[in-house]
C-alpha atoms as a PDB file:
ATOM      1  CA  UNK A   1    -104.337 -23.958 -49.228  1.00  0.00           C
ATOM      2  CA  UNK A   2    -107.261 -24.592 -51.835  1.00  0.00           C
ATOM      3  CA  UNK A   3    -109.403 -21.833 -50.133  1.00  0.00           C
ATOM      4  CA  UNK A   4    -106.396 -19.105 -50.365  1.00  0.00           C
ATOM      5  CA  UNK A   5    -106.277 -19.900 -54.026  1.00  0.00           C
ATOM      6  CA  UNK A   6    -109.856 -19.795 -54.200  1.00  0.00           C
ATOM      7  CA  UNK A   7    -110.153 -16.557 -52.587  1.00  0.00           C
ATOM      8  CA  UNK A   8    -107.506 -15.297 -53.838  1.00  0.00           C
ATOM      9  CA  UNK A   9    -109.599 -16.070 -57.909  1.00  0.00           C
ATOM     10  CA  UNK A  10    -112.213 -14.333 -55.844  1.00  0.00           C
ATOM     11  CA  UNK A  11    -110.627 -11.115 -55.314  1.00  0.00           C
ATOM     12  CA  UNK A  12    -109.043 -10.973 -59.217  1.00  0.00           C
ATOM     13  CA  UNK A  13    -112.089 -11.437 -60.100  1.00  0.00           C
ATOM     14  CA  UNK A  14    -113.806  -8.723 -58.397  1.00  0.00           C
ATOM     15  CA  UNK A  15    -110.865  -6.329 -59.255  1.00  0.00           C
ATOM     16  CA  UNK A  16    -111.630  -7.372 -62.819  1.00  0.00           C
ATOM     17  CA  UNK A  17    -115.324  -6.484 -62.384  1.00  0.00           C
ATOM     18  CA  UNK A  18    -114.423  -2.862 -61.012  1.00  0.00           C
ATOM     19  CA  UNK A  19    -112.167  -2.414 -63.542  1.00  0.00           C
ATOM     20  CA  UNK A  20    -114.320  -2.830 -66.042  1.00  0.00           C
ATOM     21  CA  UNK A  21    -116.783  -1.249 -65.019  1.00  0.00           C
ATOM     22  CA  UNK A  22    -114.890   2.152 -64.644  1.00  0.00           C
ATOM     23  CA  UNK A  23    -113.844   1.299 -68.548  1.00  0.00           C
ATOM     24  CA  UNK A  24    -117.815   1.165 -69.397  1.00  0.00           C
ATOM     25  CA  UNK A  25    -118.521   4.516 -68.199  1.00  0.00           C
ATOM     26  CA  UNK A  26    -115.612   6.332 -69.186  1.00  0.00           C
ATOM     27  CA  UNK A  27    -116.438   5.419 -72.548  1.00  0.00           C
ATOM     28  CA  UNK A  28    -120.008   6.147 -72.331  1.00  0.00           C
ATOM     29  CA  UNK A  29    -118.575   9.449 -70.935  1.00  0.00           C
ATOM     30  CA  UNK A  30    -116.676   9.889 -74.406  1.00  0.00           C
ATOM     31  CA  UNK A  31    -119.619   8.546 -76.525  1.00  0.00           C
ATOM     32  CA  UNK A  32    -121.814  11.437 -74.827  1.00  0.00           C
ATOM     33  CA  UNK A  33    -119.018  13.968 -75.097  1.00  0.00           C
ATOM     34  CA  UNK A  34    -118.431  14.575 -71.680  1.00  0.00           C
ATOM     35  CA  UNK A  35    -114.579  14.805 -71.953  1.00  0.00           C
ATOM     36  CA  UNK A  36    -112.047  17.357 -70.622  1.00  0.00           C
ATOM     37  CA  UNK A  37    -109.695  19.126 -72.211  1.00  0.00           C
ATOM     38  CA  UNK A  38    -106.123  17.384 -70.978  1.00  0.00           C
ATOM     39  CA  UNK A  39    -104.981  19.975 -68.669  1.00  0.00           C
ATOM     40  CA  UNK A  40    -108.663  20.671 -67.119  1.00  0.00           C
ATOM     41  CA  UNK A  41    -108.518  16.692 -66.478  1.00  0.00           C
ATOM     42  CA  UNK A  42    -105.580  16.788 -64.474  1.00  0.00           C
ATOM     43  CA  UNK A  43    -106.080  19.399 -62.391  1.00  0.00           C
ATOM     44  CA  UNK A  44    -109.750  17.761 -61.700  1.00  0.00           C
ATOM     45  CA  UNK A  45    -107.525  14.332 -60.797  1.00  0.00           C
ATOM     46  CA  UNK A  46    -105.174  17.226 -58.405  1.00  0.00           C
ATOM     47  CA  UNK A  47    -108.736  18.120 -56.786  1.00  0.00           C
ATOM     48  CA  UNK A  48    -109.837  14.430 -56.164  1.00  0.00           C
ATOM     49  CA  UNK A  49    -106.840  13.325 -54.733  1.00  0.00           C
ATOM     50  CA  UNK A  50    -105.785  16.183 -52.524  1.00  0.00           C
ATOM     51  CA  UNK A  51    -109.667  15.726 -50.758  1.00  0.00           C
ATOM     52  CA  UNK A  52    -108.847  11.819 -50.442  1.00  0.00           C
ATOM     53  CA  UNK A  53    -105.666  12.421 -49.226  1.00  0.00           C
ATOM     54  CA  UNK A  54    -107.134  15.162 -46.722  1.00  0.00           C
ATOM     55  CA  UNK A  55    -109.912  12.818 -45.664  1.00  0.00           C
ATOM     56  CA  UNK A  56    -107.881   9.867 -44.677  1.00  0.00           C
ATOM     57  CA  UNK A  57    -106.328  12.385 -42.050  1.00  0.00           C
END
């Protein structure tokens, strides 16, 4: 039971990490300006998920 809780720590933990870490560069993507208008951003999120989608096929 002890080891499920501690991997379980583990995982959060890692999640936390990757999280952050996305957080880090998006703001140094706003700090150097490289933003997208709203509507350009969402059909850019479209793009990406319609090729992950199409790749897990």
């Amino acid at each position: 039971m002890a080891y499920a809780l501690q991997d379980e720590k583990v995982r959060d933990s890692i999640n936390n990490e990757r999280l952050l870490k996305m957080l880090d560069r998006g703001i140094d993507d706003m700090e150097a300006g490289r933003e997208l208008p709203l509507t350009e951003a969402f059909v850019k999120i479209t793009e990406l998920r319609n090729s992950r989608r199409n790749a897990e096929v």
